[in-house]
N, C-alpha and C. Protein backbone atom coordinates (compact mmCIF):
# COMPACT_ATOMS: atom_id res chain seq x y z
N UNK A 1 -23.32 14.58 -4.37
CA UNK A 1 -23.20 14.45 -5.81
C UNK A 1 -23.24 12.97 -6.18
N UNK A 2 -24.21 12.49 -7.04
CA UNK A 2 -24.48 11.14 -7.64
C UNK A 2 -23.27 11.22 -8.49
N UNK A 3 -22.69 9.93 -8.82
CA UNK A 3 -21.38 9.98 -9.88
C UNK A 3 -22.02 8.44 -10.73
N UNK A 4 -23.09 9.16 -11.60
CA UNK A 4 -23.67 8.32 -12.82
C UNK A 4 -22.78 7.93 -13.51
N UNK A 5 -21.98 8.84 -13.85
CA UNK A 5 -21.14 8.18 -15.08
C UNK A 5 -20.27 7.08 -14.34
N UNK A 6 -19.95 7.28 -13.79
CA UNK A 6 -18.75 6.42 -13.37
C UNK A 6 -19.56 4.86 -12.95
N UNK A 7 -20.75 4.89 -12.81
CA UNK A 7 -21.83 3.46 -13.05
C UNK A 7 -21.81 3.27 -14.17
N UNK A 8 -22.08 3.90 -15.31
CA UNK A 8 -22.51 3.65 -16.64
C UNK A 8 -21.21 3.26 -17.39
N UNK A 9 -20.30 3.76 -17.20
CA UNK A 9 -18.89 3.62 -17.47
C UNK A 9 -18.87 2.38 -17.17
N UNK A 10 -18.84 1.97 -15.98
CA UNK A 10 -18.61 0.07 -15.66
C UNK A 10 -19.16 -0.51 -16.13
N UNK A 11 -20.74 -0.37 -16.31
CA UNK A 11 -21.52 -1.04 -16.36
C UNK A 11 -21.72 -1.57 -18.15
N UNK A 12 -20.97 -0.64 -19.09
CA UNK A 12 -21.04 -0.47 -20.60
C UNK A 12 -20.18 -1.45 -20.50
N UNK A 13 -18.67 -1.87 -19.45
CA UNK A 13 -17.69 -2.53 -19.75
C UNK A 13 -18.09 -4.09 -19.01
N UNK A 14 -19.28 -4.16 -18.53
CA UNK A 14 -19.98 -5.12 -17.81
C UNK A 14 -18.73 -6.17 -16.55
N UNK A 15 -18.46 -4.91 -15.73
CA UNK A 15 -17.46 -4.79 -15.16
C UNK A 15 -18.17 -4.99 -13.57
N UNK A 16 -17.87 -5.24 -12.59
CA UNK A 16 -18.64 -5.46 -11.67
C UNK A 16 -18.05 -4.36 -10.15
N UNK A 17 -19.53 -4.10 -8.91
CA UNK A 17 -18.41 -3.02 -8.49
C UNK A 17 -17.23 -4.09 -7.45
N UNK A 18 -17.19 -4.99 -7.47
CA UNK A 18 -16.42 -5.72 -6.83
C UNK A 18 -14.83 -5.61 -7.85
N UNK A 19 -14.86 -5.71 -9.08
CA UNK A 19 -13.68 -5.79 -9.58
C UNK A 19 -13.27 -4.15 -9.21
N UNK A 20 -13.74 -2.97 -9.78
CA UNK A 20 -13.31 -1.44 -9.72
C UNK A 20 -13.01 -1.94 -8.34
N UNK A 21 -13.83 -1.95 -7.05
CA UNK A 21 -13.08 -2.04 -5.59
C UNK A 21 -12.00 -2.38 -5.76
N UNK A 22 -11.50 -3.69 -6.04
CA UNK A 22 -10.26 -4.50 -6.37
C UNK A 22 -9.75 -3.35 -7.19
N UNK A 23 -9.36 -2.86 -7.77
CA UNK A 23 -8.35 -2.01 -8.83
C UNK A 23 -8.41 -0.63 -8.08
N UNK A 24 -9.28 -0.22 -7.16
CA UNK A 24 -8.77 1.03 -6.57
C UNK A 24 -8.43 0.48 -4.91
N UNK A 25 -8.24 -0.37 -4.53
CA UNK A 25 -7.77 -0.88 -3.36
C UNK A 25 -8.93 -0.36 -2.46
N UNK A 26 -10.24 -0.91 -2.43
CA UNK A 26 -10.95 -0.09 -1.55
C UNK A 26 -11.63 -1.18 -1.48
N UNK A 27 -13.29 -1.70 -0.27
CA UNK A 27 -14.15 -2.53 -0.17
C UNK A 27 -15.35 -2.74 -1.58
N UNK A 28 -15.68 -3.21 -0.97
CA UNK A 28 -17.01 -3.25 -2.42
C UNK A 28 -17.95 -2.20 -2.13
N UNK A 29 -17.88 -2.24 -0.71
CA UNK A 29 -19.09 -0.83 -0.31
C UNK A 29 -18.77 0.39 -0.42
N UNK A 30 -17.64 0.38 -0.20
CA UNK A 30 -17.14 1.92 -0.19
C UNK A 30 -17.11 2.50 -1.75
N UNK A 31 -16.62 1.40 -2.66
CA UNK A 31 -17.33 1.48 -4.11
C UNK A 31 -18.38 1.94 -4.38
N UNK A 32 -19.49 1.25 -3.60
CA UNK A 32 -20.70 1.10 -4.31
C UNK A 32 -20.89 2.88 -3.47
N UNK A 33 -20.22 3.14 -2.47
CA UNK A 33 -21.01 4.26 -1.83
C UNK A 33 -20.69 5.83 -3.24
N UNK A 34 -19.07 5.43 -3.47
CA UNK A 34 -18.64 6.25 -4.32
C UNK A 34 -19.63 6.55 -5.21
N UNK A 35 -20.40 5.61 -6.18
CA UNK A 35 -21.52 5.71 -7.32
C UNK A 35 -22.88 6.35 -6.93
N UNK A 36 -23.07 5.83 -6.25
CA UNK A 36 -24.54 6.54 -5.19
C UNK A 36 -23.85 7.98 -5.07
N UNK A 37 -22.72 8.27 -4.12
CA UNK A 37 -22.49 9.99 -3.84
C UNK A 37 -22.46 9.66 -2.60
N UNK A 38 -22.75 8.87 -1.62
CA UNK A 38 -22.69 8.78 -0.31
C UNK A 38 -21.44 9.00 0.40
N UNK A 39 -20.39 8.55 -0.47
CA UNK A 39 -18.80 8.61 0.25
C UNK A 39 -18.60 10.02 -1.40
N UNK A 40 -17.89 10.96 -0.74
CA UNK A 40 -17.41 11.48 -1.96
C UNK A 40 -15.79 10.66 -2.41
N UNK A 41 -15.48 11.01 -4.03
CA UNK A 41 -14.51 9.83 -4.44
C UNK A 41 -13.21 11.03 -3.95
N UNK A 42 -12.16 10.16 -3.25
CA UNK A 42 -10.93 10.98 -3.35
C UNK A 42 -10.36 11.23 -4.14
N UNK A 43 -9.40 12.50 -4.65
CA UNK A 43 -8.91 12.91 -6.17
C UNK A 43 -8.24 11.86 -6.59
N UNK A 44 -7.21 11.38 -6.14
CA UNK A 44 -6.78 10.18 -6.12
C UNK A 44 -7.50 9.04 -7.16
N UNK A 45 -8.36 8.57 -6.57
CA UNK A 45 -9.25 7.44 -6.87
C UNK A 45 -9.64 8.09 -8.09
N UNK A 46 -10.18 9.01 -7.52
CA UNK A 46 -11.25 9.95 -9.15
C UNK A 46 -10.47 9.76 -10.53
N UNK A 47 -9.03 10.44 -10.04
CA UNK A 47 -7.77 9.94 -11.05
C UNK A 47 -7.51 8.23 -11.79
N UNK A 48 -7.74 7.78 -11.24
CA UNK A 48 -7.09 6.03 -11.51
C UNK A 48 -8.43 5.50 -12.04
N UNK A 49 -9.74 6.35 -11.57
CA UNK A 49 -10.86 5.45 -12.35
C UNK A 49 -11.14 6.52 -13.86
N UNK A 50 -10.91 7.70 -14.07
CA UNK A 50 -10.55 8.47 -15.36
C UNK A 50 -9.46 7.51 -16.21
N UNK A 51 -8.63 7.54 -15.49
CA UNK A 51 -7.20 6.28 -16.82
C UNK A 51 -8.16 5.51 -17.04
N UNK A 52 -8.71 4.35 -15.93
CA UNK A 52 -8.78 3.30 -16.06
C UNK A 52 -9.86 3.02 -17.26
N UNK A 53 -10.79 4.49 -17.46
CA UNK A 53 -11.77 4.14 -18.54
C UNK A 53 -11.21 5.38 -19.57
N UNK A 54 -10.50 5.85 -19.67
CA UNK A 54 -10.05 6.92 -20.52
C UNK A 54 -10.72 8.02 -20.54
N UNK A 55 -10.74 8.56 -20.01
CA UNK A 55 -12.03 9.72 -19.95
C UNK A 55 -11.29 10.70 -19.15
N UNK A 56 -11.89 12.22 -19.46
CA UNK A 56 -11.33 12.95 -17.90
C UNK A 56 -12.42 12.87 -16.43
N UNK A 57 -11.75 13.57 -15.77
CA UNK A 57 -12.06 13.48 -14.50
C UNK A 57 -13.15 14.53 -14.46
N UNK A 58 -13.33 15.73 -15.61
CA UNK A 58 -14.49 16.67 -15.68
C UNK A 58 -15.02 15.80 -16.92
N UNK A 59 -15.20 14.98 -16.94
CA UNK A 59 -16.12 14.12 -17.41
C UNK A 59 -17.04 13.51 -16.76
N UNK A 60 -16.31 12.49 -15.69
CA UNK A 60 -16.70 11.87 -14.91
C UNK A 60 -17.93 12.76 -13.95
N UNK A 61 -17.13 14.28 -13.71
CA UNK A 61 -17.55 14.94 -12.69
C UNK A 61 -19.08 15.51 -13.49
N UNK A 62 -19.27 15.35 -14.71
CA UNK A 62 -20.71 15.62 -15.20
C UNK A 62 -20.14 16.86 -15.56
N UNK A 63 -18.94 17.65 -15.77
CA UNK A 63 -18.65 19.34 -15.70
C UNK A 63 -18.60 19.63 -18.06
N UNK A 64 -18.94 18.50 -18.02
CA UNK A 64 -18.61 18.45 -19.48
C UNK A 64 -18.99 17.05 -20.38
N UNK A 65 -19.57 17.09 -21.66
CA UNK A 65 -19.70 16.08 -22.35
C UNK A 65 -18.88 14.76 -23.09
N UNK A 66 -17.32 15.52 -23.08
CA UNK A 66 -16.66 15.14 -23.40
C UNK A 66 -15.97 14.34 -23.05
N UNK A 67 -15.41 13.18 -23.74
CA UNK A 67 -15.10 11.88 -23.13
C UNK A 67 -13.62 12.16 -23.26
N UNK A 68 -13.36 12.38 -24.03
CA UNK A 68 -11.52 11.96 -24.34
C UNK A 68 -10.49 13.27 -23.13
N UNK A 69 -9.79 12.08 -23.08
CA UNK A 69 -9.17 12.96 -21.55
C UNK A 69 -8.19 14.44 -22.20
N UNK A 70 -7.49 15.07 -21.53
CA UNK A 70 -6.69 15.82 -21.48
C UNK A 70 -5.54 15.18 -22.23
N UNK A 71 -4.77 16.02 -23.37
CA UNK A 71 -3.49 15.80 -23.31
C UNK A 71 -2.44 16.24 -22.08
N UNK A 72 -1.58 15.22 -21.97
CA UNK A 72 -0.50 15.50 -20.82
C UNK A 72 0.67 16.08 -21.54
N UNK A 73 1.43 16.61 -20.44
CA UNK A 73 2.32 17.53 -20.94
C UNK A 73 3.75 16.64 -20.95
């Protein structure tokens, strides 16, 4: 699974994948593999990069159009 959005997402915030690495504690490659689809993203991660751009995570996942996350309970 390619994870476009989560490129386009950075890339709107002209954000680099070296900084997201830095904010999910991971390499730059293992980043860059996340966006490509090569590494799949752990829920975890998937989670902290949804906050980090406000969005849900079936957003991210392409499962839906919709940007604005879930209300929490």
């Amino acid at each position: 699974m390619e994870y476009s959005r989560i490129r386009k997402l950075r890339e709107d915030k002209d954000l680099t994948q070296e900084y997201m690495a830095q904010l999910l504690h991971v390499n730059q490659r293992t980043y860059s593999r996340y966006e490509t689809g090569e590494h799949a993203i752990p829920l975890e991660q998937l989670c902290r990069i949804a906050d980090f751009h406000n969005v849900s995570v079936d957003y991210l996942l392409d499962r839906t159009d919709t940007r604005k996350p879930y209300p929490r309970k």
